[in-house]
Protein backbone atom coordinates (compact mmCIF):
# COMPACT_ATOMS: atom_id res chain seq x y z
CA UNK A 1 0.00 0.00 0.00
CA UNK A 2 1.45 3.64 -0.95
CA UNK A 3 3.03 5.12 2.08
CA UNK A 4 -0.17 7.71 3.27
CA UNK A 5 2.30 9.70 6.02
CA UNK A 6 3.48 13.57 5.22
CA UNK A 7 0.47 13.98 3.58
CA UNK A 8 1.35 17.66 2.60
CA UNK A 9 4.36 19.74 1.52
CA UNK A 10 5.64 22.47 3.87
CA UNK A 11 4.89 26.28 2.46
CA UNK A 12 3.60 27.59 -0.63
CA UNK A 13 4.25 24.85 -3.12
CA UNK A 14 2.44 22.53 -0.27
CA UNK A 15 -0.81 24.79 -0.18
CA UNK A 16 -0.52 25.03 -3.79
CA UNK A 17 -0.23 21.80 -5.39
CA UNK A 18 -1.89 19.66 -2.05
CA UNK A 19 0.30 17.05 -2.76
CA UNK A 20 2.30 14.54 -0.19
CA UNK A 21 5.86 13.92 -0.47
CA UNK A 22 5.32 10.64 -2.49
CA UNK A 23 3.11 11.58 -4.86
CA UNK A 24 5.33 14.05 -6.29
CA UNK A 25 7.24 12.35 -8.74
CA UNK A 26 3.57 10.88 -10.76
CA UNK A 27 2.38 14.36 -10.70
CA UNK A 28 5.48 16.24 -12.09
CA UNK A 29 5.84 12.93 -15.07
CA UNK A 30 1.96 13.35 -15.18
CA UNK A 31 1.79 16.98 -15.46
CA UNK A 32 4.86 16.29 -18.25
CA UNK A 33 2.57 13.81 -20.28
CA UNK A 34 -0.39 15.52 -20.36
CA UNK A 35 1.46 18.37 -22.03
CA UNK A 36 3.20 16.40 -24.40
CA UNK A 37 -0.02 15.33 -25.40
CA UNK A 38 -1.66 18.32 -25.54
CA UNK A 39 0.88 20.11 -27.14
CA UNK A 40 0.78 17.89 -30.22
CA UNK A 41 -3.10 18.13 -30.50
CA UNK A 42 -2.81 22.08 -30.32
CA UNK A 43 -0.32 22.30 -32.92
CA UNK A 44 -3.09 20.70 -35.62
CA UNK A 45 -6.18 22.11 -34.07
CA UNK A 46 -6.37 25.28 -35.77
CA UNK A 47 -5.43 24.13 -39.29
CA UNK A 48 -8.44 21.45 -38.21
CA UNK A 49 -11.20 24.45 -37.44
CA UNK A 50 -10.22 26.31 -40.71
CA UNK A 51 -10.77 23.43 -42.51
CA UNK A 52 -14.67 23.00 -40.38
CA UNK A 53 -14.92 26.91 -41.95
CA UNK A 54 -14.08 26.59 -45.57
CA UNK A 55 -16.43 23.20 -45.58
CA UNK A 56 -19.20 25.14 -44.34
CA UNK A 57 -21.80 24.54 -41.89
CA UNK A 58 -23.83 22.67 -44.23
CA UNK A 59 -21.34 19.75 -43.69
CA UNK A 60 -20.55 19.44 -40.27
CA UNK A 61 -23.23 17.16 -39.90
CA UNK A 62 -21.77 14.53 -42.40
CA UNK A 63 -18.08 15.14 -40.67
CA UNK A 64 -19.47 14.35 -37.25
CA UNK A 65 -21.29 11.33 -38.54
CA UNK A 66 -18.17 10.37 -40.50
CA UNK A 67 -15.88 11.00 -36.93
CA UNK A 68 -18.88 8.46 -35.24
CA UNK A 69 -18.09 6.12 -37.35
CA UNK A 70 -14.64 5.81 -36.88
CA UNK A 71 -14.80 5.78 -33.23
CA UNK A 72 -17.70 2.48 -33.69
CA UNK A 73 -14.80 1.06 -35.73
CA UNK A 74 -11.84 1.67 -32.90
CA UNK A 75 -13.78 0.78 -30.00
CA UNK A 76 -13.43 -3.19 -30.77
CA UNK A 77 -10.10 -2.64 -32.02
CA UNK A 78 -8.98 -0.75 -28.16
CA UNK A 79 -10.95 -3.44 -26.13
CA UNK A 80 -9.04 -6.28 -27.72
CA UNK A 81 -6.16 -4.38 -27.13
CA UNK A 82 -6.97 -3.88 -23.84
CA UNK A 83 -7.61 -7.32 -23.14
CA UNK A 84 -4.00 -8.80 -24.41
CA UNK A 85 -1.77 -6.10 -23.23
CA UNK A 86 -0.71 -4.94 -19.96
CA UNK A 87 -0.64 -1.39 -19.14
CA UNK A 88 2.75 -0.20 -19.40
CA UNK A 89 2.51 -1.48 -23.24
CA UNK A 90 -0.75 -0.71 -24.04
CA UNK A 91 -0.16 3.05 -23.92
CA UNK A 92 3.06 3.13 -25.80
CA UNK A 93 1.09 1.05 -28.46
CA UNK A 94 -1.54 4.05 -29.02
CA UNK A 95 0.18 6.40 -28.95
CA UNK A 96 2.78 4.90 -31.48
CA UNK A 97 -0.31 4.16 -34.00
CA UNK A 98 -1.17 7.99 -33.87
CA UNK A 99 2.47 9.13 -34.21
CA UNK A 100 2.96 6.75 -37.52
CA UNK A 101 0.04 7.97 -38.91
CA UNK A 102 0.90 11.57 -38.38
CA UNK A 103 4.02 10.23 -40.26
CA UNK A 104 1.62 9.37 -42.90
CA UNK A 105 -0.07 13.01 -43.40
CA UNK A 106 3.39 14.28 -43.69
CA UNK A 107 4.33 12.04 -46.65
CA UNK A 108 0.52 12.72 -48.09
CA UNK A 109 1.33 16.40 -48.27
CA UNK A 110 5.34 15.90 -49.64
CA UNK A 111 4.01 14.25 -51.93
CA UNK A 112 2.25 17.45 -53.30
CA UNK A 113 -1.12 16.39 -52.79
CA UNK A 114 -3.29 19.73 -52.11
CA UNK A 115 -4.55 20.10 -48.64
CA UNK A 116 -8.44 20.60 -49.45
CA UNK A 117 -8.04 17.20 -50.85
CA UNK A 118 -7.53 15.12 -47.58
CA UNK A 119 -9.24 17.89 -45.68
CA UNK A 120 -12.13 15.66 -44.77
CA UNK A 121 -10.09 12.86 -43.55
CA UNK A 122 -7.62 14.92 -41.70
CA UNK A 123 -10.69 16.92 -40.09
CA UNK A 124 -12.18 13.25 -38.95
CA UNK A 125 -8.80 11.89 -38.18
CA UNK A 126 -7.76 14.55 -35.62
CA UNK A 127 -11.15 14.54 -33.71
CA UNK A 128 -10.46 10.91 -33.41
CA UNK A 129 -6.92 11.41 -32.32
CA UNK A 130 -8.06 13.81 -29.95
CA UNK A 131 -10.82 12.06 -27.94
CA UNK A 132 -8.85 8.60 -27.76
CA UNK A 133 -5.78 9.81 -26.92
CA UNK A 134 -6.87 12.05 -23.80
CA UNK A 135 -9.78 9.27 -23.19
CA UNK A 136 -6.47 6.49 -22.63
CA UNK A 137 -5.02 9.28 -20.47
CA UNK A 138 -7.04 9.99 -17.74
CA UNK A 139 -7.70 5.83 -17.46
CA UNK A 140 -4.45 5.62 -16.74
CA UNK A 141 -5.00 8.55 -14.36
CA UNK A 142 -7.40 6.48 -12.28
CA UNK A 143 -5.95 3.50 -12.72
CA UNK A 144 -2.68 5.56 -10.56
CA UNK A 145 -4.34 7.40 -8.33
CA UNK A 146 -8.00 7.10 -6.00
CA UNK A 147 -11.03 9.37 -5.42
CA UNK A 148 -8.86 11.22 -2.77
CA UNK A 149 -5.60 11.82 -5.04
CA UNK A 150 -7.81 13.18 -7.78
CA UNK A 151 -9.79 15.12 -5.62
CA UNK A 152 -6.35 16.90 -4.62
CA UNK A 153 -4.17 16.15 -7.95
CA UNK A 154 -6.50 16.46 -11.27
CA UNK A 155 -6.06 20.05 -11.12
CA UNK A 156 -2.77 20.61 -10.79
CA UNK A 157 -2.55 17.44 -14.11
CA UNK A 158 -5.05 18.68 -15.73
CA UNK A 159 -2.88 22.16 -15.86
CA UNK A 160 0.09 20.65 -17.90
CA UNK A 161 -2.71 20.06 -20.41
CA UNK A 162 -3.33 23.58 -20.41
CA UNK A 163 0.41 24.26 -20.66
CA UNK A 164 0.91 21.86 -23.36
CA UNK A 165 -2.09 23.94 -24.97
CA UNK A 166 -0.74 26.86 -24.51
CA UNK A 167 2.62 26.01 -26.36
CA UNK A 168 0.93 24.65 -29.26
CA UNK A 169 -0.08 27.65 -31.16
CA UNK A 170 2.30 29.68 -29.96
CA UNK A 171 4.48 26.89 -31.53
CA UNK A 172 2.81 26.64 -34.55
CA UNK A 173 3.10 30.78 -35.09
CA UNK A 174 6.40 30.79 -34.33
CA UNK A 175 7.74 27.57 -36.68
CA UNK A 176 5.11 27.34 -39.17
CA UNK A 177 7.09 30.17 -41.32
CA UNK A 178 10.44 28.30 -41.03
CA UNK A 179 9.23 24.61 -40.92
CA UNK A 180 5.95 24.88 -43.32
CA UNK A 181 2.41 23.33 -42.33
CA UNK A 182 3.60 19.76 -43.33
CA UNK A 183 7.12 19.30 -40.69
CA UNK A 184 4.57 20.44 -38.22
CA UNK A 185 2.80 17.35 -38.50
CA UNK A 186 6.12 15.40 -37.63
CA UNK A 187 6.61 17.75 -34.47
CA UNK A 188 3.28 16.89 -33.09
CA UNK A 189 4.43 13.42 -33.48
CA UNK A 190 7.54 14.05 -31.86
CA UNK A 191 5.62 15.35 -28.35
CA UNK A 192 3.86 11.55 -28.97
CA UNK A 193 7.26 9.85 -28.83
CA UNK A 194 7.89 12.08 -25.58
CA UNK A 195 4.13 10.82 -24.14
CA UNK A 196 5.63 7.66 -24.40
CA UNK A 197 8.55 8.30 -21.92
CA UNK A 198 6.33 9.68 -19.77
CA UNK A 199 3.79 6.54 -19.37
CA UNK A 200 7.10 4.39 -18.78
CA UNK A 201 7.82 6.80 -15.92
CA UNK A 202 5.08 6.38 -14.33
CA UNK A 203 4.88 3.00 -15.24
CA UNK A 204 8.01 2.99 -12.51
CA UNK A 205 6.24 4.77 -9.86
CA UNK A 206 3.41 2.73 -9.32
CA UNK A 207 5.28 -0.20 -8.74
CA UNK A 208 6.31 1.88 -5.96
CA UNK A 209 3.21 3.19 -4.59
CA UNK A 210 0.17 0.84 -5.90
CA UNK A 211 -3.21 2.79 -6.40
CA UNK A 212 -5.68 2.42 -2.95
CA UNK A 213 -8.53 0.55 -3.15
CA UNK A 214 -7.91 -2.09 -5.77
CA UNK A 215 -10.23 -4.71 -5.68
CA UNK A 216 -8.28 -8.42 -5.01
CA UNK A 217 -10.28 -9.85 -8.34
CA UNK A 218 -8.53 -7.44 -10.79
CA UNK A 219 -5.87 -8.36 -12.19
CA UNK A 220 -2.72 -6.44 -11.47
CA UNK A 221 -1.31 -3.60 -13.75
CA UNK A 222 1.31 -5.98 -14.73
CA UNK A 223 -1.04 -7.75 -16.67
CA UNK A 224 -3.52 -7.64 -19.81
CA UNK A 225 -7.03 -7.07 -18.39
CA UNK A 226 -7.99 -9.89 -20.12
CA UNK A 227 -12.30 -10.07 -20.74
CA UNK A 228 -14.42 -9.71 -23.97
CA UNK A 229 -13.48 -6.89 -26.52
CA UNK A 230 -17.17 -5.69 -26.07
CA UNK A 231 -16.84 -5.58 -22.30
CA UNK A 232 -16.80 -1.66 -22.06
CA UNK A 233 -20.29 -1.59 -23.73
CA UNK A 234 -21.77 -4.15 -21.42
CA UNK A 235 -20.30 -2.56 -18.51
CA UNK A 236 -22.17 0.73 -19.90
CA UNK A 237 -25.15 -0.69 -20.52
CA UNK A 238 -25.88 -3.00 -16.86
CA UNK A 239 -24.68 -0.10 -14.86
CA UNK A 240 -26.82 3.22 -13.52
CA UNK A 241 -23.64 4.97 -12.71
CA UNK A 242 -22.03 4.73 -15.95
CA UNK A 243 -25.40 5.51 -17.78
CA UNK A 244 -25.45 8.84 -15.80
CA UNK A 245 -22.08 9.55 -17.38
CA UNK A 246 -23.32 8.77 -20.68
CA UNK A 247 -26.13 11.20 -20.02
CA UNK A 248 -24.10 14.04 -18.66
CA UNK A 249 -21.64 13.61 -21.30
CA UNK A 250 -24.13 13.66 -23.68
CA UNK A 251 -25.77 16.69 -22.66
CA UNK A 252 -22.26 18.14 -22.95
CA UNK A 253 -21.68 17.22 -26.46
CA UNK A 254 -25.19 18.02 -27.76
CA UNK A 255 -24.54 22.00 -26.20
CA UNK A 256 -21.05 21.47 -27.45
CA UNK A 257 -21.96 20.78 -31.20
CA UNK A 258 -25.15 23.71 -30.99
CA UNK A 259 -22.39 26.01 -30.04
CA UNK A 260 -20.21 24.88 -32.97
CA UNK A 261 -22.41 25.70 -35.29
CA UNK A 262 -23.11 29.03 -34.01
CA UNK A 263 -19.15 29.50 -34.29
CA UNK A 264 -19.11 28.84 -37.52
CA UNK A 265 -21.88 30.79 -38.73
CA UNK A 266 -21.20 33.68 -36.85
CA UNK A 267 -17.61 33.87 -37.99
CA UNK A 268 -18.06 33.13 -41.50
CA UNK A 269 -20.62 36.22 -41.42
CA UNK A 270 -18.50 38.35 -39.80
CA UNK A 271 -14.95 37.32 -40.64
CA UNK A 272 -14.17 37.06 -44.34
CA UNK A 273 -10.74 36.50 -44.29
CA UNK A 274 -9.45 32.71 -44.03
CA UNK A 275 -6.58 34.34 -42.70
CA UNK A 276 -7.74 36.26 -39.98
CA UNK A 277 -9.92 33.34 -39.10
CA UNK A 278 -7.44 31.14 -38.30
CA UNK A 279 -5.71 34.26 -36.11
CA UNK A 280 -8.80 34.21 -34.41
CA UNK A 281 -9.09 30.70 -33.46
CA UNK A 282 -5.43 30.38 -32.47
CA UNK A 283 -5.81 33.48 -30.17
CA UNK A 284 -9.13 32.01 -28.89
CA UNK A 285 -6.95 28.83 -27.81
CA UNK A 286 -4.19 30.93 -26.21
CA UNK A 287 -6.71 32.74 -24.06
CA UNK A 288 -8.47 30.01 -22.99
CA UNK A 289 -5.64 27.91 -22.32
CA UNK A 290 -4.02 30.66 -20.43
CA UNK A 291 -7.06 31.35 -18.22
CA UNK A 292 -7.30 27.58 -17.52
CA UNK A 293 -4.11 27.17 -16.33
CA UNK A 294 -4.87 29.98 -13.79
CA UNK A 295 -7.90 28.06 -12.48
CA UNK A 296 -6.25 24.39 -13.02
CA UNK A 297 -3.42 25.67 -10.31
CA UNK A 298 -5.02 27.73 -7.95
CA UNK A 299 -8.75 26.97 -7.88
CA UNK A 300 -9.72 23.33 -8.26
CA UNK A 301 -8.54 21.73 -5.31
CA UNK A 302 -9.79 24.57 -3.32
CA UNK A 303 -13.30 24.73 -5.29
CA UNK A 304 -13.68 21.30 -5.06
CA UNK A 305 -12.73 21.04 -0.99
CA UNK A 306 -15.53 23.69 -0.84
CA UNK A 307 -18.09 22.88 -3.20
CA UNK A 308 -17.66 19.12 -3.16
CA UNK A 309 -17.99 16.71 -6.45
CA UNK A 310 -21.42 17.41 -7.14
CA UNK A 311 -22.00 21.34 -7.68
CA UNK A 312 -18.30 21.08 -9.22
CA UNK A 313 -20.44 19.08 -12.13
CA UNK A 314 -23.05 21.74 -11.72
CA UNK A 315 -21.49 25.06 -12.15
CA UNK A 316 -20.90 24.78 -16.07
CA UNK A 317 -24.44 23.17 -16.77
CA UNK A 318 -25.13 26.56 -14.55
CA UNK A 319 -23.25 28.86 -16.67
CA UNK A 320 -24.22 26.92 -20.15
CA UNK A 321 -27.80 28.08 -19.60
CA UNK A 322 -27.31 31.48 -19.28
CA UNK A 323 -24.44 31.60 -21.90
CA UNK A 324 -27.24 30.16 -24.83
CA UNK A 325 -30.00 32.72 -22.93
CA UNK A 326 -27.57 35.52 -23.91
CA UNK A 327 -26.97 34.41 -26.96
CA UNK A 328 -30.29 34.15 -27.76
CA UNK A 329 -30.87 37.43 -27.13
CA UNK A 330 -27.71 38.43 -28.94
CA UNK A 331 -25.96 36.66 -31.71
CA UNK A 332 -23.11 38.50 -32.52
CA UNK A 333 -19.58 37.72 -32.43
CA UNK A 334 -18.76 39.31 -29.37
CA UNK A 335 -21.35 37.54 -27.30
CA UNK A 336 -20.20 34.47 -28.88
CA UNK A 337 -16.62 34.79 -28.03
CA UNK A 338 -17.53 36.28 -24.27
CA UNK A 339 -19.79 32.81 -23.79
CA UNK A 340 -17.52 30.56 -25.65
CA UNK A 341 -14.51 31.84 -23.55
CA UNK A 342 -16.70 31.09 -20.42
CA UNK A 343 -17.32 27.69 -21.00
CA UNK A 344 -14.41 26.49 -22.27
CA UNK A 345 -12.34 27.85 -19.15
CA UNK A 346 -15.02 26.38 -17.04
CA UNK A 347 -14.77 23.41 -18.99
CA UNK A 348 -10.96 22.21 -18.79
CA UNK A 349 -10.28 23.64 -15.56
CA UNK A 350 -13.66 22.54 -13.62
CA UNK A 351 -15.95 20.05 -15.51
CA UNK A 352 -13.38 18.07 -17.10
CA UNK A 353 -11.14 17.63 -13.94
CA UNK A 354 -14.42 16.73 -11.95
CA UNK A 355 -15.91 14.27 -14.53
CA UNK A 356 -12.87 12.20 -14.90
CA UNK A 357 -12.79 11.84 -10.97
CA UNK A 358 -15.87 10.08 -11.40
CA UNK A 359 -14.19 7.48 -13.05
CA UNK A 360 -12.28 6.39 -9.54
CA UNK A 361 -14.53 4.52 -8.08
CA UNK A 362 -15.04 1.73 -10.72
CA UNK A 363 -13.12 -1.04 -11.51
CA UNK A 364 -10.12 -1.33 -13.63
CA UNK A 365 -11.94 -2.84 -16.61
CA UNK A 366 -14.49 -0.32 -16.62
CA UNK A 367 -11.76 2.55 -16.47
CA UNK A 368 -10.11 1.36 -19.40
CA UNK A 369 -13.42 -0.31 -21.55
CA UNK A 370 -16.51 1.20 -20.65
CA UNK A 371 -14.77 4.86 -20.38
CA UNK A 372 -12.71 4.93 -23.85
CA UNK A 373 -16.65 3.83 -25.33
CA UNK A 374 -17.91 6.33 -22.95
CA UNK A 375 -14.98 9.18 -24.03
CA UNK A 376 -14.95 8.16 -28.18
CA UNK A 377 -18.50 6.58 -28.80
CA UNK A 378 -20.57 7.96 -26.73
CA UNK A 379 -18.96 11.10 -27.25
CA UNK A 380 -18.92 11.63 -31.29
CA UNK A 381 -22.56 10.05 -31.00
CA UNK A 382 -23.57 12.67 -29.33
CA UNK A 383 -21.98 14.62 -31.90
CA UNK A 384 -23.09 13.34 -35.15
CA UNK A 385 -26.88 12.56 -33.17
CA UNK A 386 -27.10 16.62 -32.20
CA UNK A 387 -25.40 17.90 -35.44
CA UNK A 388 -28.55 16.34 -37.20
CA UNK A 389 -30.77 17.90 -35.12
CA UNK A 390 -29.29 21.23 -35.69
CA UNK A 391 -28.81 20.81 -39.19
CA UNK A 392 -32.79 20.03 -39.51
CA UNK A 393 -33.49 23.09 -37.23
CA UNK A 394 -31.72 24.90 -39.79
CA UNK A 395 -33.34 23.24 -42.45
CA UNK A 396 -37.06 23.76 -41.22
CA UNK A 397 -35.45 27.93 -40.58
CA UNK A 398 -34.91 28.44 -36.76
CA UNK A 399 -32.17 30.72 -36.71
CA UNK A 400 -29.62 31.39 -34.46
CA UNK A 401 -31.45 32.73 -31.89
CA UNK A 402 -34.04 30.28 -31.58
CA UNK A 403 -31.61 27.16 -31.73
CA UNK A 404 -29.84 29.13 -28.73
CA UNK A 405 -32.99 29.01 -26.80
CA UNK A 406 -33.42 25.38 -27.45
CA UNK A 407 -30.13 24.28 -25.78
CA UNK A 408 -31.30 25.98 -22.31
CA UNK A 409 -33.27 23.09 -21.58
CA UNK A 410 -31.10 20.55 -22.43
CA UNK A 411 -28.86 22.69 -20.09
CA UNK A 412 -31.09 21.77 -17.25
CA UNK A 413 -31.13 17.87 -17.89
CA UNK A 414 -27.21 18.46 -18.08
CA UNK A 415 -27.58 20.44 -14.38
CA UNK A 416 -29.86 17.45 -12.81
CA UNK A 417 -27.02 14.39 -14.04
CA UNK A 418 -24.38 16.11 -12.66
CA UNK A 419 -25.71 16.54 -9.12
CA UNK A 420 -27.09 13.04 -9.23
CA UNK A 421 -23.92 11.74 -10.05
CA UNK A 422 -21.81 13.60 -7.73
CA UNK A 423 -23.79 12.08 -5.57
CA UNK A 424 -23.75 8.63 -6.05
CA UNK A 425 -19.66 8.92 -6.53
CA UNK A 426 -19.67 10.07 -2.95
CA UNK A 427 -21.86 7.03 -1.98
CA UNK A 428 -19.57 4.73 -3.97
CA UNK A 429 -16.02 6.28 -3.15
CA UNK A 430 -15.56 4.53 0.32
CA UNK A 431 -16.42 1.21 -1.03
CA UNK A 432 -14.12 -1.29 -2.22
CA UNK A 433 -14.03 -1.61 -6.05
């Protein structure tokens, strides 16, 4: 069992990062990997939203459904992974696959084929790459640590995702003029090869200091996880816990997606330039990164000691409600950036922290299984399910405004999960899993 004594660092960096003695080591190679990993996302995002722009909203629908499919065809793939490979491999194997097939997009494009040509698949590829490869992340984040670890640590982790995001644009201004839009695409893979050192890191440390609370029928990390490749979705489907995810996540992604489209309506109108669009969104991601990592560091441990889990999964339900409200009143640019701002920051540095601490207090099966279908399926159906609904609002002519009112009550449903499930994780967090 991890040593639980000097259970806080003297001083400042003890009040700041809550963290005992021990634990130090996971959360400065954790803190490391989650910006390696974020960094290399950031560095394609914005090329990704200027290619959602030139497409045209008219589209989305079809590149959501398109992303949904792909996820229904890696979920089988990752369980049978799961099931033959221990953890310290099974990491290194993802993230390898994803850094090759960067490698891939990078010959594509030597090769002289035109970037609106592959725009589609590189659009569907990186929302892919995205969701899986921070899904496999925080599993291995509760597979390391329990309820009380996150409640102190996720912050602090979750902030060198905000880091990482924070040096991928500025990355991408500063290297795209000297390397081109192409060599980027082998730097992003690079910060994947670094992921990789980071997992075997840890990998080390939990030898050391095995996670609290593991149940004596798992099998240990050393070891595949063994089970059916369809065990996730089972898991989801026989369990009221992990259906109240599904719900709250899916509340999420419908707002999400009703937002998106507003974004790209709103700043096709009003910004003409492809240009200055893509300025836009890059200084959009700086700002929100860089307000996130404010909030990460000093304000979730402290929120969350005071608030507790559940009205820590409330507050951006909370805010989303009154965000759409405005914007139904207004739909101009400004509002939208104000709200979108809002809830992103509230997003990474609150929701997202919270929501993956619900995932401590379930077995090891269903923190690998059920919550990549949970994080990829669930989450792109969501997407492709609400960016049909929106495109038929459009279709039958709500506009903006009236779509914006829609999402308020879907808001509320979003506000009811999250208190229910915060909770039932309190309820379940002193019992053995």
């Amino acid at each position: 069992m991890p040593d639980r004594t000097n259970t806080a660092l003297p001083g400042t960096l003890g009040k700041t990062l809550r963290a005992a003695p021990h634990e130090l080591p996971a959360l400065g190679w954790a803190f490391a990997y989650f910006f390696c990993l974020l960094c290399a996302y950031y560095i394609l995002r914005p090329v990704r939203d200027e290619m959602a722009v030139q497409a045209g909203a008219a589209v989305l629908q079809w590149l959501f459904s398109a992303t949904f499919v792909a996820m229904l065809a890696l979920v089988p793939v990752f369980g049978w992974l799961c099931a033959r490979l221990p953890r310290a491999r099974l990491l290194p194997v993802v993230y390898a696959f994803f850094a090759l097939n960067l490698a891939g997009f990078w010959a594509a494009f030597e090769t002289g084929i035109e970037p609106r040509q592959i725009a589609v698949v590189f659009f569907v590829w990186v929302s892919v790459f995205n969701l899986f490869a921070v899904s496999v992340f925080w599993s291995l984040m509760s597979d390391l640590f329990d309820a009380d670890q996150a409640a102190r640590l996720y912050g602090t982790i979750a902030a060198g995702g905000s880091c990482g995001a924070i040096a991928g644009p500025l990355l991408t201004a500063l290297a795209a003029p000297v390397l081109g839009p192409a060599n980027l695409l082998l730097v992003s893979a690079a910060f994947l090869a670094a992921a990789i050192g980071c997992i075997a890191m840890l990998a080390r440390w939990s030898r050391r200091h095995p996670r609290a609370g593991i149940a004596t029928a798992e099998p240990p990390p050393d070891r595949p996880l063994g089970g059916s490749i369809l065990a996730g979705i089972r898991a989801v489907a026989s369990s009221p816990y992990l259906l109240g995810i599904c719900v709250y996540l899916l509340c999420y992604t419908m707002l999400s997606t009703a937002l998106y489209f507003q974004q790209v309506e709103i700043v096709g109108r009003e910004i003409a330039d492809s240009r200055e669009r893509t300025r836009l969104f890059a200084t959009l991601d700086l700002t929100v990164n860089a307000l996130t990592l404010i909030m990460q560091i000093a304000a979730f441990a402290r929120l969350n000691a005071a608030l507790g889990l559940a009205w820590m999964l409330a507050l951006m339900p909370l805010v989303s409600a009154a965000g759409f409200l405005w914007l139904g009143v207004a739909p101009t640019l400004a509002v939208l950036i104000a709200f979108g701002v809002a809830r992103r920051v509230g997003e990474f540095s609150i929701s997202k922290p919270a929501r993956e601490t619900l995932f401590t207090v379930v077995p090891r099966e269903e923190r690998y299984k059920a919550k990549n279908f949970i994080d990829t399926v669930v989450y792109r159906g969501g997407d492709a399910f609400s960016g049909w609904i929106v495109g038929a609002l459009r279709g039958a002519g709500l506009g903006l405004s009236a779509i914006a009112y829609l999402a308020v009550p879907v808001a509320t449903a979003w506000l009811a999960a999250g208190l229910w499930l915060g909770r039932k994780q309190a309820e379940l967090r002193d019992k053995p899993v």
